[in-house]
PDB file of N, CA and C in Angstrom:
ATOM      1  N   UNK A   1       6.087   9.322   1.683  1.00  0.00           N
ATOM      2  CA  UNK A   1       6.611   8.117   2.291  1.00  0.00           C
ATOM      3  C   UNK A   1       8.135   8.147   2.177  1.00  0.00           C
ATOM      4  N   UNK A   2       8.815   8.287   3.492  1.00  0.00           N
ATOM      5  CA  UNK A   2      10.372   7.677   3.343  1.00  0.00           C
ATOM      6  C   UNK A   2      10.822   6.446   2.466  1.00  0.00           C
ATOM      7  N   UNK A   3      11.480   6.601   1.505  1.00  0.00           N
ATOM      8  CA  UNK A   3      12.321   5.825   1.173  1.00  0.00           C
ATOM      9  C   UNK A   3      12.498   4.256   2.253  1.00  0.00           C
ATOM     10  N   UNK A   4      11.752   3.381   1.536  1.00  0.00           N
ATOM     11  CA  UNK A   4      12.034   1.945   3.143  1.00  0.00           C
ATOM     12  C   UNK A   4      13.243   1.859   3.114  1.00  0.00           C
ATOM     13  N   UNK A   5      14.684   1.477   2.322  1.00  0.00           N
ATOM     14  CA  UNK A   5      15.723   1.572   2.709  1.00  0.00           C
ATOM     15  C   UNK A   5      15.995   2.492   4.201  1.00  0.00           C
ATOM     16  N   UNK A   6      15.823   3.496   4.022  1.00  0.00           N
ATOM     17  CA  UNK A   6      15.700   4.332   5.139  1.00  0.00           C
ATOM     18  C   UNK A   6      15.114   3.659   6.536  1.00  0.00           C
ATOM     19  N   UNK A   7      14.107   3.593   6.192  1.00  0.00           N
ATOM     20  CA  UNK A   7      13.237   2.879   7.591  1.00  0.00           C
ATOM     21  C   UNK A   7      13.551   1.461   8.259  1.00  0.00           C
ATOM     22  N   UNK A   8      14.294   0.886   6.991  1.00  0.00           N
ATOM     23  CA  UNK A   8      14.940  -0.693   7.217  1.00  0.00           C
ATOM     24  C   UNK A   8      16.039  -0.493   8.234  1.00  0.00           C
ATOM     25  N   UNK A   9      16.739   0.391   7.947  1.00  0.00           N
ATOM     26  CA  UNK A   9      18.239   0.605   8.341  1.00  0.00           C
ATOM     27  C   UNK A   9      17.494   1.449   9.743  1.00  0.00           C
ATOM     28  N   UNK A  10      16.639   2.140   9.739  1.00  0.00           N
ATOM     29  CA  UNK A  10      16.729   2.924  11.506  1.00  0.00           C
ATOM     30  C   UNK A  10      15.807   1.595  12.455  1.00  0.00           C
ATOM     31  N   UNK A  11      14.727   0.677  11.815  1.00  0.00           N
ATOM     32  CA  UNK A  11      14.580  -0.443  12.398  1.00  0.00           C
ATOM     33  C   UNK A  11      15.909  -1.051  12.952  1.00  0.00           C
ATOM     34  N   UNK A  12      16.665  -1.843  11.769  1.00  0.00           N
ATOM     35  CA  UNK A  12      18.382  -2.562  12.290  1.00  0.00           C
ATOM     36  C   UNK A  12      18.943  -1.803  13.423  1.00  0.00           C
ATOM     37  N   UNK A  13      18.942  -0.246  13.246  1.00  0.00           N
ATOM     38  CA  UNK A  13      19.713   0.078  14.347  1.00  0.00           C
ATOM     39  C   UNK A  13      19.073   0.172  15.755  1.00  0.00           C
ATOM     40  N   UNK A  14      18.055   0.364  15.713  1.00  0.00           N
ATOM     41  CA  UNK A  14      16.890   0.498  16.944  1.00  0.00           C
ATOM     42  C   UNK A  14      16.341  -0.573  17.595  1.00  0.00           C
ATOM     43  N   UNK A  15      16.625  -1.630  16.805  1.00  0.00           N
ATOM     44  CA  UNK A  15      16.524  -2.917  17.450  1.00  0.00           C
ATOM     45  C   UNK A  15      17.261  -3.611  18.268  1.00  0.00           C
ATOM     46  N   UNK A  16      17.356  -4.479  19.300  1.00  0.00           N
ATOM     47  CA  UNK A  16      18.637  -4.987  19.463  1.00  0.00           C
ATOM     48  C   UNK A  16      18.578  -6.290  19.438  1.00  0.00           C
ATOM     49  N   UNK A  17      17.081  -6.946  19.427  1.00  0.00           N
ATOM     50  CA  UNK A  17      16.651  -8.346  19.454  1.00  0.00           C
ATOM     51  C   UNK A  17      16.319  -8.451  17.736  1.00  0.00           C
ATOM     52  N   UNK A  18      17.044 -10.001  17.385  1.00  0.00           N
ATOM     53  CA  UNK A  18      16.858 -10.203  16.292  1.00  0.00           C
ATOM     54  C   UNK A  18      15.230 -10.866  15.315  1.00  0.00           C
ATOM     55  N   UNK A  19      14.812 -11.153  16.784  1.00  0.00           N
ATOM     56  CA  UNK A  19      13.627 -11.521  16.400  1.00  0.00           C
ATOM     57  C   UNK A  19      12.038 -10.910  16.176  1.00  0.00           C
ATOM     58  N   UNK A  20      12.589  -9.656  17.685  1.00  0.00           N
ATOM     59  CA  UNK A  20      11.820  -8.627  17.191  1.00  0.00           C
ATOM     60  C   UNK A  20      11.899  -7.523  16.036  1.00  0.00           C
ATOM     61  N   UNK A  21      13.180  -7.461  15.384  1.00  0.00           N
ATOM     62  CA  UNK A  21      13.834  -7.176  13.975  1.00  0.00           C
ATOM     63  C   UNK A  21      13.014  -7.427  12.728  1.00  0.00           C
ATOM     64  N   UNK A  22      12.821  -8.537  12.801  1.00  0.00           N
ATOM     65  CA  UNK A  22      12.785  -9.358  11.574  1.00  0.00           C
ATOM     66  C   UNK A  22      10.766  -8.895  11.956  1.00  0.00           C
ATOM     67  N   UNK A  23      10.230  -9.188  12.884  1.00  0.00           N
ATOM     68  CA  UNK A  23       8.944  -8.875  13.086  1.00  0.00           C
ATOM     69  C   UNK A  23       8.704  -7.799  12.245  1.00  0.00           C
ATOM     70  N   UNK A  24       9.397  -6.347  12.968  1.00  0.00           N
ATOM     71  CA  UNK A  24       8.767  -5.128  12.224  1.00  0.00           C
ATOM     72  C   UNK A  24       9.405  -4.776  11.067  1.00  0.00           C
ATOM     73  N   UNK A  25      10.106  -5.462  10.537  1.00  0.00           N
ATOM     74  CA  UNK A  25      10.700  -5.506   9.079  1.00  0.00           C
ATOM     75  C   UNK A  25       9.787  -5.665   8.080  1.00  0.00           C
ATOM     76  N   UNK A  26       9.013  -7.074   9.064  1.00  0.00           N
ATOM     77  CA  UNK A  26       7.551  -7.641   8.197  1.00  0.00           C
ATOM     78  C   UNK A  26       7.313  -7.015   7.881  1.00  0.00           C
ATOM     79  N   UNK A  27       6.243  -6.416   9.268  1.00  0.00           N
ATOM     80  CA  UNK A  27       5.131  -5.356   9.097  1.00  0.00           C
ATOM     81  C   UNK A  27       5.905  -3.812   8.378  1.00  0.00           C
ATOM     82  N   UNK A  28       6.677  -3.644   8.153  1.00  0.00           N
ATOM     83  CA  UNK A  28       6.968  -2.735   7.307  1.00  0.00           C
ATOM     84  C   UNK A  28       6.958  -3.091   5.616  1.00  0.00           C
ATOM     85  N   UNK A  29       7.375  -4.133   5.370  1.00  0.00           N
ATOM     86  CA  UNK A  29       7.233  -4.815   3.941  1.00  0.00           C
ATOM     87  C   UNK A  29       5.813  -4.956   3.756  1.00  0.00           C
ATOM     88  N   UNK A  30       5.086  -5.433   4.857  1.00  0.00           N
ATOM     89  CA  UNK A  30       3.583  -5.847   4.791  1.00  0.00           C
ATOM     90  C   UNK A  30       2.769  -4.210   4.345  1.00  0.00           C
ATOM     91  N   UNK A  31       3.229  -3.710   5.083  1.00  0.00           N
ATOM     92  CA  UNK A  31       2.676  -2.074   4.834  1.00  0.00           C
ATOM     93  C   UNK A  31       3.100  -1.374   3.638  1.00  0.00           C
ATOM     94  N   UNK A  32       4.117  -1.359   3.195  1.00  0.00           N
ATOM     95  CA  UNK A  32       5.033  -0.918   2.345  1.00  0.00           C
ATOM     96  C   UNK A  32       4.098  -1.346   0.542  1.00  0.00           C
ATOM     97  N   UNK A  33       4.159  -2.752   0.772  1.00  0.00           N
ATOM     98  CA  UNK A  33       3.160  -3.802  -0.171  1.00  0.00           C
ATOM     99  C   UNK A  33       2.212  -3.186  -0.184  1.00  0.00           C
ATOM    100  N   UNK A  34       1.766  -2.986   0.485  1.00  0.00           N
ATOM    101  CA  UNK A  34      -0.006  -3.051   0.715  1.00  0.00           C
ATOM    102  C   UNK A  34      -0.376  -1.415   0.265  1.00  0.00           C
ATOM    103  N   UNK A  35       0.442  -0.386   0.487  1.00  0.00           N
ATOM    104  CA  UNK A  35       0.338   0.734  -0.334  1.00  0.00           C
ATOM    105  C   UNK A  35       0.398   0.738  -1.791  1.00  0.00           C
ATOM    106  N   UNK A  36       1.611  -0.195  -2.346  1.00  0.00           N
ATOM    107  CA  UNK A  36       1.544  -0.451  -3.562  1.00  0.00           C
ATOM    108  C   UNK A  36       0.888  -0.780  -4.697  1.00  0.00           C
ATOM    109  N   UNK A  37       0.033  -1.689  -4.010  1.00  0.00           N
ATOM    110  CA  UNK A  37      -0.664  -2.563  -4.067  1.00  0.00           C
ATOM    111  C   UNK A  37      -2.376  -1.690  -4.518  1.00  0.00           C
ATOM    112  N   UNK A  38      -2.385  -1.035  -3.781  1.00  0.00           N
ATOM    113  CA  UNK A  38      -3.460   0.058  -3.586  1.00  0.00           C
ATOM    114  C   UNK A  38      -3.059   1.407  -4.758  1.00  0.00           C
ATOM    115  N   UNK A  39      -1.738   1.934  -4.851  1.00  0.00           N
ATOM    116  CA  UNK A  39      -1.567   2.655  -5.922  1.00  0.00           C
ATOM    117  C   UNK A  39      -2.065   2.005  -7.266  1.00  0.00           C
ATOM    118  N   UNK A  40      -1.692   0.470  -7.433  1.00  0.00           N
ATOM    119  CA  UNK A  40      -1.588   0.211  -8.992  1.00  0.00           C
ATOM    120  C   UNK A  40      -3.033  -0.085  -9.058  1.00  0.00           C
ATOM    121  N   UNK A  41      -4.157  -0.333  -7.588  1.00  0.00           N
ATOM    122  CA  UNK A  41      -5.593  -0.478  -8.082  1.00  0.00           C
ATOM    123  C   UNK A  41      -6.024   0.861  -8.894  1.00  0.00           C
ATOM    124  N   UNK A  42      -5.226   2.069  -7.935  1.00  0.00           N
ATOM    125  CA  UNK A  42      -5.813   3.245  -8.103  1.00  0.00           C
ATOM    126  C   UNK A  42      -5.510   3.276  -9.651  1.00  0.00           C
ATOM    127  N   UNK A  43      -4.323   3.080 -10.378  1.00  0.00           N
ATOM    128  CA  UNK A  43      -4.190   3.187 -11.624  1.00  0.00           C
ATOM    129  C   UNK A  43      -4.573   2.255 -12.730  1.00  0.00           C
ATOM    130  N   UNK A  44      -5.308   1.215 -12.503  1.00  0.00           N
ATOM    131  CA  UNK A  44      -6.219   0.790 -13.212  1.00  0.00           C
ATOM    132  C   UNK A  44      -7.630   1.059 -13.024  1.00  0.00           C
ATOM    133  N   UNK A  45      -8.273   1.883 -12.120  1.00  0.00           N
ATOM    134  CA  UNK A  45      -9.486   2.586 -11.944  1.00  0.00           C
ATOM    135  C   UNK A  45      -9.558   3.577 -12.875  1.00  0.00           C
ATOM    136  N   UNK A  46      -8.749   4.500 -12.636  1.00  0.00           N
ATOM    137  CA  UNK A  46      -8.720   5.755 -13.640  1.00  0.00           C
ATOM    138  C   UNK A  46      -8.700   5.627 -15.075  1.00  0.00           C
ATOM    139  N   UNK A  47      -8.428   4.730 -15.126  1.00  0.00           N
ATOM    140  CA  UNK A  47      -9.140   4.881 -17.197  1.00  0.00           C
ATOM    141  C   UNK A  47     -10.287   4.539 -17.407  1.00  0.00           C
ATOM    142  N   UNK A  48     -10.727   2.994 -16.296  1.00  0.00           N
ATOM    143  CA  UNK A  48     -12.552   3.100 -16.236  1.00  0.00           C
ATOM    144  C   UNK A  48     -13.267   4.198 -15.798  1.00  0.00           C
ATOM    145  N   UNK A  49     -12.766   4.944 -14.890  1.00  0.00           N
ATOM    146  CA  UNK A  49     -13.520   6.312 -15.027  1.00  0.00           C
ATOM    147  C   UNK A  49     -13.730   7.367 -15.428  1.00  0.00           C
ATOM    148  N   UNK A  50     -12.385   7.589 -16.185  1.00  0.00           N
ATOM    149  CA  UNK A  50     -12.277   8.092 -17.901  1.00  0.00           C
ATOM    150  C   UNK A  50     -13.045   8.077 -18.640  1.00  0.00           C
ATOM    151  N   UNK A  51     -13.317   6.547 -18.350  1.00  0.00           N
ATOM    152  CA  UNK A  51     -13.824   5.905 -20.119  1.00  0.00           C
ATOM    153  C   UNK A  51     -16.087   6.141 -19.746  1.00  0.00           C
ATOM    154  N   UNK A  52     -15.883   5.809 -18.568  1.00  0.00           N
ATOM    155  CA  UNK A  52     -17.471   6.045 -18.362  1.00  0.00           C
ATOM    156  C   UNK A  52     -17.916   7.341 -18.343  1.00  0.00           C
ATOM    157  N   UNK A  53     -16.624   8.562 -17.721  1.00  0.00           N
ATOM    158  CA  UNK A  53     -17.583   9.977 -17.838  1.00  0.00           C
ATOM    159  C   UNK A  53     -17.405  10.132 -19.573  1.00  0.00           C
ATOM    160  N   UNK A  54     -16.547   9.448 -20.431  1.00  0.00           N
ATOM    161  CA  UNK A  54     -16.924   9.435 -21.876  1.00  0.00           C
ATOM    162  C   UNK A  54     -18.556   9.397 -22.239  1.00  0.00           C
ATOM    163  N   UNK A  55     -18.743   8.044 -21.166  1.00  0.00           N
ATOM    164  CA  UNK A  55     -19.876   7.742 -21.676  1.00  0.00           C
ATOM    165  C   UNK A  55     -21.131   8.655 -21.383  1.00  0.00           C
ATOM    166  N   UNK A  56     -20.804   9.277 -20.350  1.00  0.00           N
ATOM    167  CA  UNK A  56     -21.903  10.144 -20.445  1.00  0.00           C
ATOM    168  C   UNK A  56     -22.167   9.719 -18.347  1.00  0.00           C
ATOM    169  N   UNK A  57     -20.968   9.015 -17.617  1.00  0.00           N
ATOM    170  CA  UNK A  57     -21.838   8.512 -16.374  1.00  0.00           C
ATOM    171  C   UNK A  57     -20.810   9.176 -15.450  1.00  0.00           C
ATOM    172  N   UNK A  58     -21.456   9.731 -14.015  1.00  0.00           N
ATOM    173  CA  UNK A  58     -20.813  10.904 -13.202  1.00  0.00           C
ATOM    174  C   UNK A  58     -20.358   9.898 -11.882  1.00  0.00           C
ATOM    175  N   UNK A  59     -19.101   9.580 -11.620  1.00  0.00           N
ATOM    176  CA  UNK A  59     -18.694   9.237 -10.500  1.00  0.00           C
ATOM    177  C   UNK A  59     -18.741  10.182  -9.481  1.00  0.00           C
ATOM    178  N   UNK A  60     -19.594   9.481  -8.384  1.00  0.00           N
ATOM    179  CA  UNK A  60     -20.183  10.672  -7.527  1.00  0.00           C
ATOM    180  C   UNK A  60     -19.158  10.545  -6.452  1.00  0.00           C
ATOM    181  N   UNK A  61     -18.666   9.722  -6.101  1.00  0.00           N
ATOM    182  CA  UNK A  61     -17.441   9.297  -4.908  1.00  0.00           C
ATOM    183  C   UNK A  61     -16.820   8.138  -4.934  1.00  0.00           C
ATOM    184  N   UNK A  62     -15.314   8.460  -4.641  1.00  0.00           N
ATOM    185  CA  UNK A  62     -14.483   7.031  -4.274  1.00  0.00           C
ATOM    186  C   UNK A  62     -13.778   6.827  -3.192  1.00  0.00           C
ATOM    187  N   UNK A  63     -15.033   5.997  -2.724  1.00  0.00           N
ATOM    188  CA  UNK A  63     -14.823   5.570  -1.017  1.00  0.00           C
ATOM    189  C   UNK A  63     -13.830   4.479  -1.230  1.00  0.00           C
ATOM    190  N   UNK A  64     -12.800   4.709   0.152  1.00  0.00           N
ATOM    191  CA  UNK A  64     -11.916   3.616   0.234  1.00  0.00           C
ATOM    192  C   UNK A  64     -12.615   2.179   0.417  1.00  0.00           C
ATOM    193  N   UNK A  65     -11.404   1.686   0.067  1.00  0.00           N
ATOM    194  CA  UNK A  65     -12.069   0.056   0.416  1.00  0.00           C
ATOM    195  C   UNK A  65     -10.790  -0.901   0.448  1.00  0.00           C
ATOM    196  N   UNK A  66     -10.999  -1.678   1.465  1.00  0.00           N
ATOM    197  CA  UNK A  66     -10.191  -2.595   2.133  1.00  0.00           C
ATOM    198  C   UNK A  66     -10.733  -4.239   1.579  1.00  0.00           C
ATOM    199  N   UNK A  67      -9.684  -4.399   0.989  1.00  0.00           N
ATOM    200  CA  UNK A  67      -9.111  -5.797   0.142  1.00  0.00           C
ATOM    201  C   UNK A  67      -8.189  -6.574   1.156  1.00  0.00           C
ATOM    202  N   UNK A  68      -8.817  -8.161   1.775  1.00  0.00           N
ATOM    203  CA  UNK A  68      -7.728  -8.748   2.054  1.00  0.00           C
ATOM    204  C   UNK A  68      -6.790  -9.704   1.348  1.00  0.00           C
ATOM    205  N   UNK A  69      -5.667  -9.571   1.683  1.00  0.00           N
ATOM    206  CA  UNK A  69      -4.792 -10.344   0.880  1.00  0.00           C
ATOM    207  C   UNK A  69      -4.223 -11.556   1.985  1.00  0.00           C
ATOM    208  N   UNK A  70      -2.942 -12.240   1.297  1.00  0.00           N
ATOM    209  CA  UNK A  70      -2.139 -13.120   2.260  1.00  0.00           C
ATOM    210  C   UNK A  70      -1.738 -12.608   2.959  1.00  0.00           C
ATOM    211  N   UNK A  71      -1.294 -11.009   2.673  1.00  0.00           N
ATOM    212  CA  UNK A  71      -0.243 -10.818   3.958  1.00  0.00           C
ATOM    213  C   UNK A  71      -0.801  -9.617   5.013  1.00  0.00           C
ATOM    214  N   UNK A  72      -2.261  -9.443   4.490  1.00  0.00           N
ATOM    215  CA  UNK A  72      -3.523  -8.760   5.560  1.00  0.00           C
ATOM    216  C   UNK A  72      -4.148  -7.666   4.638  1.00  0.00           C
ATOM    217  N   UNK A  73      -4.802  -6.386   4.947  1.00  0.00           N
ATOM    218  CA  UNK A  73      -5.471  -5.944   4.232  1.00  0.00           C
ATOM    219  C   UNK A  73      -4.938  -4.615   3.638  1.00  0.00           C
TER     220      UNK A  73
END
């Protein structure tokens, strides 16, 4: 993933309407979030599945899954 600074600044320049600006700024923050968001699930998963093949139990697959939030999924 680019750096969003990066992507903020070629949005500003590629835009010329301020309103459509501020739109895909959103949806870039909205997206941007929403990866994040999804990393730190991923890193509180991994010690429960740590802790269960401890126990003796075989995670057979980890299918994605879509969580909605306020600012979409």
């Amino acid at each position: 993933m680019k750096p969003i600074i990066t992507e903020m600044h070629q949005i500003m320049k590629e835009t010329p309407d301020v309103l459509a600006m501020e739109e895909k700024l959103q949806q870039l923050m909205y997206s941007w979030f929403s990866d994040l968001v999804g990393e730190a699930l991923t890193l509180l998963d991994d010690p429960v599945s740590e802790a269960k093949k401890d126990e003796g139990w075989d995670v057979e697959t980890r299918d994605a899954r879509t969580i909605q939030f306020l600012i979409g999924p």
